[in-house]
N, C-alpha and C. Protein backbone atom coordinates (compact mmCIF):
# COMPACT_ATOMS: atom_id res chain seq x y z
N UNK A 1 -1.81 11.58 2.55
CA UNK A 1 -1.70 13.03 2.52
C UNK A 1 -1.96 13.59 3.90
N UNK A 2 -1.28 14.81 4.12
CA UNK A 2 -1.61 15.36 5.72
C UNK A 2 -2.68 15.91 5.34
N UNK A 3 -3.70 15.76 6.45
CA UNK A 3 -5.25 16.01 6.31
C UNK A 3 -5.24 16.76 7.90
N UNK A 4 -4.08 17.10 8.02
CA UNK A 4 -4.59 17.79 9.74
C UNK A 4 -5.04 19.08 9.76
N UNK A 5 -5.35 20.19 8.50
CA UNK A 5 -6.00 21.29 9.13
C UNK A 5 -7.56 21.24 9.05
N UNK A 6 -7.72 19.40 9.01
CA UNK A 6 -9.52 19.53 9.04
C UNK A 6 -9.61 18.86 10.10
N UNK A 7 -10.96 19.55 10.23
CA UNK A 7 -11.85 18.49 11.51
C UNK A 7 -11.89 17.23 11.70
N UNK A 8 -11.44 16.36 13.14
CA UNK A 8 -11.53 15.11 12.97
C UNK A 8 -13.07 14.53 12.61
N UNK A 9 -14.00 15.09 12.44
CA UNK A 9 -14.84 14.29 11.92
C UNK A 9 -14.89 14.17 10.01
N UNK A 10 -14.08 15.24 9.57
CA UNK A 10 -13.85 15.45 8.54
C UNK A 10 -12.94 14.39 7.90
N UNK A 11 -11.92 14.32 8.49
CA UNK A 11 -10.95 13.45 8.51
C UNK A 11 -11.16 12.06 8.80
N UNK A 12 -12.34 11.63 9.40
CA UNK A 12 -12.19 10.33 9.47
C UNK A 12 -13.58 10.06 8.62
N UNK A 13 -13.88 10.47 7.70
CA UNK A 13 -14.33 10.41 6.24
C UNK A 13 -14.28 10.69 5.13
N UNK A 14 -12.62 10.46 5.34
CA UNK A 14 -11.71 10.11 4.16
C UNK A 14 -11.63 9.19 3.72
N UNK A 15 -11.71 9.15 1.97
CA UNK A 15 -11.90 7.10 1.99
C UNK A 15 -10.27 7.57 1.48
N UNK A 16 -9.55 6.36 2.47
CA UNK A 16 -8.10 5.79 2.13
C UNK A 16 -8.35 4.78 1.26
N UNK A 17 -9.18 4.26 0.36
CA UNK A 17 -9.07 3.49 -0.64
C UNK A 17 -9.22 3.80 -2.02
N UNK A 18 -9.09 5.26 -2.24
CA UNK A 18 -9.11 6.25 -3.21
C UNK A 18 -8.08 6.48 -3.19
N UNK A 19 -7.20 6.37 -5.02
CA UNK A 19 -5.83 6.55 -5.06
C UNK A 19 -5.84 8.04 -5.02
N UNK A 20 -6.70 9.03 -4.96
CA UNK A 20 -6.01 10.84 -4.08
C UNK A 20 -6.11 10.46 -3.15
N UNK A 21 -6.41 9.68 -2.06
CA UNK A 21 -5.63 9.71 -0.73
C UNK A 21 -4.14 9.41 -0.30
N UNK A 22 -3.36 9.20 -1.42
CA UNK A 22 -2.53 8.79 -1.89
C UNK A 22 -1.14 10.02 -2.06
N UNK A 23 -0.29 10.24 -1.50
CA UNK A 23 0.37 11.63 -1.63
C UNK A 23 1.78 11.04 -3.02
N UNK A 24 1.32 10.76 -4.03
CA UNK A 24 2.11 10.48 -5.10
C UNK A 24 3.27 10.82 -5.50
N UNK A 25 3.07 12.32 -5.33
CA UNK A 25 4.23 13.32 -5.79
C UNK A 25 5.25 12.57 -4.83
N UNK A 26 5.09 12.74 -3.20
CA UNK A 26 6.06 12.96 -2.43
C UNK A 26 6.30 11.35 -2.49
N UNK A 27 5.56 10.38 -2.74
CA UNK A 27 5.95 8.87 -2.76
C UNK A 27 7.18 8.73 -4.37
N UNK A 28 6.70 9.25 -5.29
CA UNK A 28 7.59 8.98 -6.08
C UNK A 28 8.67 10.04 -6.30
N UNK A 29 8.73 10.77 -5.84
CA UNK A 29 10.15 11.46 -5.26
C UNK A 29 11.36 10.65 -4.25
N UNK A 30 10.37 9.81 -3.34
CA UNK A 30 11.22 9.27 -2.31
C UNK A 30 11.97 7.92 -2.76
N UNK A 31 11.34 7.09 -3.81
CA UNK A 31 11.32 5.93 -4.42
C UNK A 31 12.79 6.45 -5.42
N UNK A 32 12.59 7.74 -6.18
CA UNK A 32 13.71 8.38 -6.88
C UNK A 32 14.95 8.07 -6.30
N UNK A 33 14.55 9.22 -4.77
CA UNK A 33 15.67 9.63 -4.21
C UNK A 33 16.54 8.52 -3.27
N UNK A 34 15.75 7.31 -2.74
CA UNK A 34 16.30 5.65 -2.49
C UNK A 34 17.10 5.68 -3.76
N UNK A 35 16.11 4.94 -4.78
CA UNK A 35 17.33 4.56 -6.11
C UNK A 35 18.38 5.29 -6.65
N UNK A 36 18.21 6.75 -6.18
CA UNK A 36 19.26 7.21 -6.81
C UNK A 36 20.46 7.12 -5.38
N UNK A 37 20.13 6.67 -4.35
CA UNK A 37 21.54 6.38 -3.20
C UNK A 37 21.17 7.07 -2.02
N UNK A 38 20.33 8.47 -1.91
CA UNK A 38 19.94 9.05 -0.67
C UNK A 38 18.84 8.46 0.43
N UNK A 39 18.92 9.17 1.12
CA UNK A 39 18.20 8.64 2.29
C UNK A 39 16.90 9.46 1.49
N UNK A 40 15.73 8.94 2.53
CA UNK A 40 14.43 9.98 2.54
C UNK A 40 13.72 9.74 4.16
N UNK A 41 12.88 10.82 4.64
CA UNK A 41 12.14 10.81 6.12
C UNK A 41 10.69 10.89 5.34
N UNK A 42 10.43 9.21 6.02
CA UNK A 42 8.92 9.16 5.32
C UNK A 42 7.69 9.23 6.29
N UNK A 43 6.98 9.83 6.06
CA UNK A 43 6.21 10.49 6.77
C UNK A 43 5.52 9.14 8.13
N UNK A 44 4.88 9.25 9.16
CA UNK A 44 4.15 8.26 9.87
C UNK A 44 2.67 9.07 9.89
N UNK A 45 1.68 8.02 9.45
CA UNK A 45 0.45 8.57 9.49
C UNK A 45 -0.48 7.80 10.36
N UNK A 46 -0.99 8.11 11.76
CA UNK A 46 -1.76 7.55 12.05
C UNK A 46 -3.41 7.78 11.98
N UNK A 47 -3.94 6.59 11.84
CA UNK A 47 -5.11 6.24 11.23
C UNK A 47 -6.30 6.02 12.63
N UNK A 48 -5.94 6.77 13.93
CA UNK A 48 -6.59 7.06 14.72
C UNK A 48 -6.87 8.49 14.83
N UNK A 49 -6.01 8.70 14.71
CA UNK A 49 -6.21 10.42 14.49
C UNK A 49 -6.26 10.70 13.01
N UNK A 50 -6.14 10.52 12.03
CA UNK A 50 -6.23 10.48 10.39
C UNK A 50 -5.18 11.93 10.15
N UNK A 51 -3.90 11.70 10.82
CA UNK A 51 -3.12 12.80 10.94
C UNK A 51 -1.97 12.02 10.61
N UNK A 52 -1.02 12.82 10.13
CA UNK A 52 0.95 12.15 9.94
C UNK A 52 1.35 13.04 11.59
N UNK A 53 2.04 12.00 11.67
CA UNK A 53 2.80 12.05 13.34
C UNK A 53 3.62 13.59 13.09
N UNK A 54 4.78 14.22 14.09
CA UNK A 54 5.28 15.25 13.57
C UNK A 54 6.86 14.18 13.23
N UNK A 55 6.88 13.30 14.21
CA UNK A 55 8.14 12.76 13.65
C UNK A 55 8.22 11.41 12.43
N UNK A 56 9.36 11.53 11.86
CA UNK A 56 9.28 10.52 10.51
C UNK A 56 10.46 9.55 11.03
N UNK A 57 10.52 8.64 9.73
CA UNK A 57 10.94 7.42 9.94
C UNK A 57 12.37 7.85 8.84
N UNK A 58 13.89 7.48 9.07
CA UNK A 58 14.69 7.78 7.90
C UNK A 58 15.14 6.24 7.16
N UNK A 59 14.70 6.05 6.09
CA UNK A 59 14.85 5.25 5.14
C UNK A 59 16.27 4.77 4.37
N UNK A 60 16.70 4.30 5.03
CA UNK A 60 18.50 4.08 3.91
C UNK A 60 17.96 3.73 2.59
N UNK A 61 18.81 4.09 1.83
CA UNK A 61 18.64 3.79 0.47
C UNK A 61 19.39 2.17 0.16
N UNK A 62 19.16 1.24 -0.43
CA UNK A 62 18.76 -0.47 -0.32
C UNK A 62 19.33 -0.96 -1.78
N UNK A 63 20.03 -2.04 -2.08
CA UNK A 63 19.62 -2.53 -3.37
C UNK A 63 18.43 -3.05 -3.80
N UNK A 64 17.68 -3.76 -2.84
CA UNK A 64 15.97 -3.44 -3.04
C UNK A 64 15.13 -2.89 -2.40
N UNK A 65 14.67 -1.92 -3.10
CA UNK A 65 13.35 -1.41 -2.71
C UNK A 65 11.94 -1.80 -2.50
N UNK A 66 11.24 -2.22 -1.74
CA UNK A 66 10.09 -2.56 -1.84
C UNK A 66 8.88 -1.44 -1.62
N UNK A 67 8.09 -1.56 -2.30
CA UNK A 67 7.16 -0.47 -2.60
C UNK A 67 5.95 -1.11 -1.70
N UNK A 68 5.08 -1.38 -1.32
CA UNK A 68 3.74 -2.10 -1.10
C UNK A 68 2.96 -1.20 -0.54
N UNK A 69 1.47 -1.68 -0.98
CA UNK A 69 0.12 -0.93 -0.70
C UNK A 69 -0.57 -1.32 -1.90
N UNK A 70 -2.01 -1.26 -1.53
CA UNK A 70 -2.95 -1.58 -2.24
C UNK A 70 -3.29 -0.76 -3.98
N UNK A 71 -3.04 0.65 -3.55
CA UNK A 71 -2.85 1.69 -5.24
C UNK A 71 -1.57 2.04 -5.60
N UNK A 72 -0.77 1.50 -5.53
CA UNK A 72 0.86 1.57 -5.94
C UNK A 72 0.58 1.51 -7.50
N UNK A 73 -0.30 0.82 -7.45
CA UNK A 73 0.07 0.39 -9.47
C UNK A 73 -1.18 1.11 -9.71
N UNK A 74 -1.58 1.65 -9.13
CA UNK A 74 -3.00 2.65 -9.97
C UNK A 74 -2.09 4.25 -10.30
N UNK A 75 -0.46 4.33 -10.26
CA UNK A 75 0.10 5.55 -11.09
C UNK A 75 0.71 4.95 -11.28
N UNK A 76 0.68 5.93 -13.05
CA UNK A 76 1.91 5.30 -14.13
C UNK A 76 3.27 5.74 -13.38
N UNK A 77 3.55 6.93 -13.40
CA UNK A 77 4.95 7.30 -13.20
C UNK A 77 5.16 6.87 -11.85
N UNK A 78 4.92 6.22 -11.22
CA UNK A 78 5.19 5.04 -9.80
C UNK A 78 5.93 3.65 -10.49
N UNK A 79 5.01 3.44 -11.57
CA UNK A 79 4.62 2.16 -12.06
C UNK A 79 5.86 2.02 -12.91
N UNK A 80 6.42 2.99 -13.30
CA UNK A 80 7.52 3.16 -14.04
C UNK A 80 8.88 3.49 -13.66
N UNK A 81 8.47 3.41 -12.82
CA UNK A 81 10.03 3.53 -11.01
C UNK A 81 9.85 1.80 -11.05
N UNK A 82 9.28 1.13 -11.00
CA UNK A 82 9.57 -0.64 -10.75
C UNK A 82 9.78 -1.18 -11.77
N UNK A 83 10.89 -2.00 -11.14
CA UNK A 83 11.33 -3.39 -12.28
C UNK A 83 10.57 -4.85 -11.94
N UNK A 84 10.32 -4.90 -10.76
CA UNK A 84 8.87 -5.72 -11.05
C UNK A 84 7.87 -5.22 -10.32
N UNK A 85 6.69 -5.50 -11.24
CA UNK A 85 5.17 -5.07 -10.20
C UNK A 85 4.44 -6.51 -9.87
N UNK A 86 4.18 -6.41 -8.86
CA UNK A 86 3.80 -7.97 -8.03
C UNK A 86 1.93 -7.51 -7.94
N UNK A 87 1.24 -8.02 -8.04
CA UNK A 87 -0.46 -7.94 -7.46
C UNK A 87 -0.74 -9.06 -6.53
N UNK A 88 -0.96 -8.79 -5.35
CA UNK A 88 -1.00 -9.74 -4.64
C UNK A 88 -2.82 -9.73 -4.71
N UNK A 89 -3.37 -11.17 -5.21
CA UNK A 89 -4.63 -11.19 -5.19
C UNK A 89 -5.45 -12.09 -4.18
N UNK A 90 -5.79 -11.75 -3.42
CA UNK A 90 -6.50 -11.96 -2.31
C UNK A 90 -7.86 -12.41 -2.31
N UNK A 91 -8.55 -13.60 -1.89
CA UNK A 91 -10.05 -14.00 -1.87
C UNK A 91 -10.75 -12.85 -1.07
N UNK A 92 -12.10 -12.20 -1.55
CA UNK A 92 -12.51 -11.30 -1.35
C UNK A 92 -12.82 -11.75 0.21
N UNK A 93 -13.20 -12.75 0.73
CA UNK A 93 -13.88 -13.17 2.00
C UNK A 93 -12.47 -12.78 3.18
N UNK A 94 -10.85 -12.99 2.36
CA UNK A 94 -10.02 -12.69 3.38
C UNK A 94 -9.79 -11.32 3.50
N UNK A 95 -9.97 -10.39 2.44
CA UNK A 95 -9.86 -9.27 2.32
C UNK A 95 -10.68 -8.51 3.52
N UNK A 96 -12.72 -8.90 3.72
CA UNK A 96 -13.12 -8.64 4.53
C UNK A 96 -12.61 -8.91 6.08
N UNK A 97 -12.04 -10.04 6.30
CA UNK A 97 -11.81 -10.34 7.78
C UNK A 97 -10.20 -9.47 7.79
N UNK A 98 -9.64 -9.27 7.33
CA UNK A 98 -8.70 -8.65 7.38
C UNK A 98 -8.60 -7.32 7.84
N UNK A 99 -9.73 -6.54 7.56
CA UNK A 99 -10.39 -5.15 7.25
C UNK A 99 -10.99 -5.21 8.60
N UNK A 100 -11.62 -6.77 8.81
CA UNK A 100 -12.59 -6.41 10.31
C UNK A 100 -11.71 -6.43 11.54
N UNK A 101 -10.31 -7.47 11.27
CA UNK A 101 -9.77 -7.28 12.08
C UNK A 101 -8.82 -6.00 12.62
N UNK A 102 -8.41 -5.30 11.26
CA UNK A 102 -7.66 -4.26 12.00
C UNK A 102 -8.34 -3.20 12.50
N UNK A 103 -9.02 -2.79 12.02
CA UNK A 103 -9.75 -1.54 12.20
C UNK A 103 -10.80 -1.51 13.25
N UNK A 104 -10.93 -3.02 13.78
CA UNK A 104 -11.35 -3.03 15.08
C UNK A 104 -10.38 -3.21 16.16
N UNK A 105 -9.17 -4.19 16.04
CA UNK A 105 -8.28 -4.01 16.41
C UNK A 105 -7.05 -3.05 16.91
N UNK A 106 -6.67 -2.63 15.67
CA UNK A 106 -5.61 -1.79 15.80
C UNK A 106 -6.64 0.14 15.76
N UNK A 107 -7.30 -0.15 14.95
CA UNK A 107 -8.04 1.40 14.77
C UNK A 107 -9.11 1.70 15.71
N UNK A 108 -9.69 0.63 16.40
CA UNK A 108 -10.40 0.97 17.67
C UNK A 108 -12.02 1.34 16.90
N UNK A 109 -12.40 0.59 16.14
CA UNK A 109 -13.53 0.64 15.44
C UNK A 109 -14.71 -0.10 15.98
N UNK A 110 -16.23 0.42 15.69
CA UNK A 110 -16.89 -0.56 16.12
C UNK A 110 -17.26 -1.65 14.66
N UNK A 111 -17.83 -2.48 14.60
CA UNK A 111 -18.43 -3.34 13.78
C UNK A 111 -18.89 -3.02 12.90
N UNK A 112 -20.20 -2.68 13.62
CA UNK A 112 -21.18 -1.68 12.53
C UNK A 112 -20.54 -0.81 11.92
N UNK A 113 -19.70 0.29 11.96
CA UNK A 113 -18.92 0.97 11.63
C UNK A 113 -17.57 0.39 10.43
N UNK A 114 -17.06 -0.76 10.64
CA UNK A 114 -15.93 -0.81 9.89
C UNK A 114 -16.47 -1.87 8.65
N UNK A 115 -17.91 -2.36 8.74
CA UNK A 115 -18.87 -2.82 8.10
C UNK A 115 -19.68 -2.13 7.15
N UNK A 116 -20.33 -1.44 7.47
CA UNK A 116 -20.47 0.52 6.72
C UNK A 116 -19.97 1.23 5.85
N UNK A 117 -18.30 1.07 6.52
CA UNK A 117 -17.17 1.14 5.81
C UNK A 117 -16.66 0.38 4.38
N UNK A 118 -16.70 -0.80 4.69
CA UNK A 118 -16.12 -1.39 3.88
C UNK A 118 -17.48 -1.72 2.29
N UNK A 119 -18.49 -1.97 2.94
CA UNK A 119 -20.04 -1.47 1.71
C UNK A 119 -19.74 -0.25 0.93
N UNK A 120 -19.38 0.79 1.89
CA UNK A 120 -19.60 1.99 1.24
C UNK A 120 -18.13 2.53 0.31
N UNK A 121 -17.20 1.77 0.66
CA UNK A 121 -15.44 2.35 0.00
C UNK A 121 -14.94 1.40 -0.21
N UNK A 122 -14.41 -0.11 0.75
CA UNK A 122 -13.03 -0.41 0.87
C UNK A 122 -13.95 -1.56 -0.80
N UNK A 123 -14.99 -2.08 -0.54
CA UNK A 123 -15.32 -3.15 -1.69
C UNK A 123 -15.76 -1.96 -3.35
N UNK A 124 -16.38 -1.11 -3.26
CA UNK A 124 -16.29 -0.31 -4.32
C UNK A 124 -15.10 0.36 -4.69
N UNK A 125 -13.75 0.18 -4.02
CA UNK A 125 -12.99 1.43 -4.19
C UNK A 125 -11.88 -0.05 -4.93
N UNK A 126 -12.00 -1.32 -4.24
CA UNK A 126 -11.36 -2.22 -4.60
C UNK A 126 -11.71 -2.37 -6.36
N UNK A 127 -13.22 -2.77 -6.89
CA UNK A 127 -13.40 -3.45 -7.59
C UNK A 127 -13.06 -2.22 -8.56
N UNK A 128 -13.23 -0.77 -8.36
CA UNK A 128 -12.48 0.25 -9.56
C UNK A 128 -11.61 0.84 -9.49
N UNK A 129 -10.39 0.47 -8.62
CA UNK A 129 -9.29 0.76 -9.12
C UNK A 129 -8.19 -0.05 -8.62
N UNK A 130 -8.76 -0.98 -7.76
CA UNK A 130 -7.10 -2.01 -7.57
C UNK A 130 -7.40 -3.12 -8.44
N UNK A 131 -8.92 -3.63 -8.10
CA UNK A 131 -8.41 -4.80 -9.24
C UNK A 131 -8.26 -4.92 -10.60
N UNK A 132 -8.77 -3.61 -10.77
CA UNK A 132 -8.23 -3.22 -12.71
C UNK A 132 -6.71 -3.30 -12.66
N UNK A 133 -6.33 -2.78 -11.66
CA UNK A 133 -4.24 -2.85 -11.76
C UNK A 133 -3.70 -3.86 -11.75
N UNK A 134 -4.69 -4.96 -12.19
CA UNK A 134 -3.66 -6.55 -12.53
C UNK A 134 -3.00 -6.66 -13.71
N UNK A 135 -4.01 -5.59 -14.33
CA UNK A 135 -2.70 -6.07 -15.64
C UNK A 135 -1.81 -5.22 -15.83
N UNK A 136 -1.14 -4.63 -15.26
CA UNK A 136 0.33 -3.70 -14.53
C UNK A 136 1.02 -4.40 -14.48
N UNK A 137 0.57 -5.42 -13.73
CA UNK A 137 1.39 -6.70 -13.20
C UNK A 137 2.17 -7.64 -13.85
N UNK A 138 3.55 -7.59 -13.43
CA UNK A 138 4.47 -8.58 -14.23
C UNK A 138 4.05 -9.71 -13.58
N UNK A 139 3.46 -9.82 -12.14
CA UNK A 139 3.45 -11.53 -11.62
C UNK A 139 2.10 -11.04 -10.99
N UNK A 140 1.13 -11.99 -11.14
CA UNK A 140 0.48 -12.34 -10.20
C UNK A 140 0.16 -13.16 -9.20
N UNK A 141 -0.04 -12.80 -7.98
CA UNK A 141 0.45 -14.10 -7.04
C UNK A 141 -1.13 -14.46 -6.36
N UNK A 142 -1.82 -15.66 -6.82
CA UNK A 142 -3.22 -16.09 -6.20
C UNK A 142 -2.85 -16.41 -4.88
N UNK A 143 -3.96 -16.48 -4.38
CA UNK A 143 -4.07 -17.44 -2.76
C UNK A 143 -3.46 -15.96 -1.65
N UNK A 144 -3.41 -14.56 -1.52
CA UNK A 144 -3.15 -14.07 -0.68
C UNK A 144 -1.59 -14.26 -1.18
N UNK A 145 -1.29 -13.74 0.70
CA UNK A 145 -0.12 -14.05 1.26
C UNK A 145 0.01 -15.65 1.44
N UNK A 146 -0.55 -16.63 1.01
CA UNK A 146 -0.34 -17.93 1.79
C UNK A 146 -0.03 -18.86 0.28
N UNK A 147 0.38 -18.40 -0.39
CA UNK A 147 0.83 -19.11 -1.66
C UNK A 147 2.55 -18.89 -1.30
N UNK A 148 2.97 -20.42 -1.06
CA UNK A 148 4.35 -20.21 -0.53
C UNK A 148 5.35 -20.34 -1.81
N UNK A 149 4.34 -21.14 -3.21
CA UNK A 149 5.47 -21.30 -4.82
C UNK A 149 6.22 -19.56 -4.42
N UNK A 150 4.80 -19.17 -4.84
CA UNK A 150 4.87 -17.63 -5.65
C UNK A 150 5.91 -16.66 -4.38
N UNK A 151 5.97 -16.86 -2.94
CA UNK A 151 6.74 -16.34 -2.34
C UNK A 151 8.44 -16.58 -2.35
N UNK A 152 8.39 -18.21 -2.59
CA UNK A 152 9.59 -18.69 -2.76
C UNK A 152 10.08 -18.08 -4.34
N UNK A 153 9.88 -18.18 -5.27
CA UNK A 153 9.93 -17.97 -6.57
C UNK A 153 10.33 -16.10 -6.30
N UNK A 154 9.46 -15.43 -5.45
CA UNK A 154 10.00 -14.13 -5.47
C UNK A 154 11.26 -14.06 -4.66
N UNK A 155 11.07 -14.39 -3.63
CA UNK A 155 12.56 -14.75 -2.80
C UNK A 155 13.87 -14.78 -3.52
N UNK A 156 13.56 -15.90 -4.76
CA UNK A 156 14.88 -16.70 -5.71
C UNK A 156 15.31 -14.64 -6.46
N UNK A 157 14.19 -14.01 -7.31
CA UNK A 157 14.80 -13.39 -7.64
C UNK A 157 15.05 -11.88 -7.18
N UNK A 158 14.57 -11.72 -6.27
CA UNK A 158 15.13 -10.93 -5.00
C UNK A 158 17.09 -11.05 -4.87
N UNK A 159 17.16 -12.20 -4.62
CA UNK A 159 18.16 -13.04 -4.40
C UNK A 159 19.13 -12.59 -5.25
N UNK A 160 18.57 -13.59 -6.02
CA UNK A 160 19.46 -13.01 -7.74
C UNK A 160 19.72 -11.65 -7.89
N UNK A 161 18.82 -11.04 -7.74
CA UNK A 161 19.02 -9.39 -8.11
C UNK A 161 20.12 -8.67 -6.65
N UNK A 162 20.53 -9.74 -5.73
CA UNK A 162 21.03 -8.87 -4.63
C UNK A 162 22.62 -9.43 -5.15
N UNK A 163 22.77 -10.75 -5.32
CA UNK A 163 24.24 -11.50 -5.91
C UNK A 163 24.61 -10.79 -6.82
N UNK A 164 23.67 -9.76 -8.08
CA UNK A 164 24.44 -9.84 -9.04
C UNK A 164 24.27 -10.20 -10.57
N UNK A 165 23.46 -11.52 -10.27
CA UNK A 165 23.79 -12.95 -11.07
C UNK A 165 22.10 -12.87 -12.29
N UNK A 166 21.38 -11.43 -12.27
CA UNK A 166 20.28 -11.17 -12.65
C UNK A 166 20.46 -12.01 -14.54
């Protein structure tokens, strides 16, 4: 959600792991307006400034759509725009280094700080409301990103669904 008529200190104590940080309406409008053949300009939000850029990104509309993010499946009427919902489940220990790396990395965080963080939101915000959204899930895929069955296996019907041959 655009959060720019508040204070950046306001703004950068926003927990983004709360599905209202989440701008729903305008996500499942855009997901519509792909499947139904149009383009959409989806917003860029950067997470240094906790602001959306002024310029957007234009989206062609795809025979597949991919949706991804962590509360995608925490709304029904999202949840009901997909023909498959995937949960990608992640060992909690990679989840943390993942978290330490970007946000020190890419977000310019200190330690203590993205440590703080993750105690106080990203592990409480996980255990009540993403990982209840497994059972949304038509597939669940263990091991992260590094389970290559479950990637190949999505690949095949990706595939399928682009030939035709569903």
């Amino acid at each position: 959600k655009d959060s720019s008529h508040l204070p950046l200190e306001q703004r950068q104590e926003i927990n983004f792991d709360h599905p209202s940080s989440i701008e729903f309406e305008l996500l499942i409008d855009h997901v519509q307006r792909l499947k139904s053949g149009k383009h959409v300009e989806q917003p860029i939000y950067s997470y240094l400034t906790c602001t959306r850029a002024d310029e957007t990104v234009n989206i062609s509309p795809k025979d597949v759509v991919i949706i991804e993010g962590i509360l995608i499946l925490t709304n029904p009427e999202l949840r009901d725009l997909m023909d498959i919902k995937i949960y990608v489940d992640a060992d909690a220990d990679d989840r943390l280094s993942r978290v330490i790396y970007r946000d020190i990395v890419e977000r310019g965080r200190s330690i203590n700080k993205v440590l703080e963080r993750y105690e106080k939101t990203v592990k409480p915000m996980h255990l009540q409301f993403i990982e209840p959204t497994k059972r949304y899930a038509d597939i669940i895929v263990p091991q992260g990103g590094e389970n290559s069955v479950a990637i190949n296996i999505l690949t095949s019907i990706i595939e399928k669904n682009l030939s035709g041959t569903t």
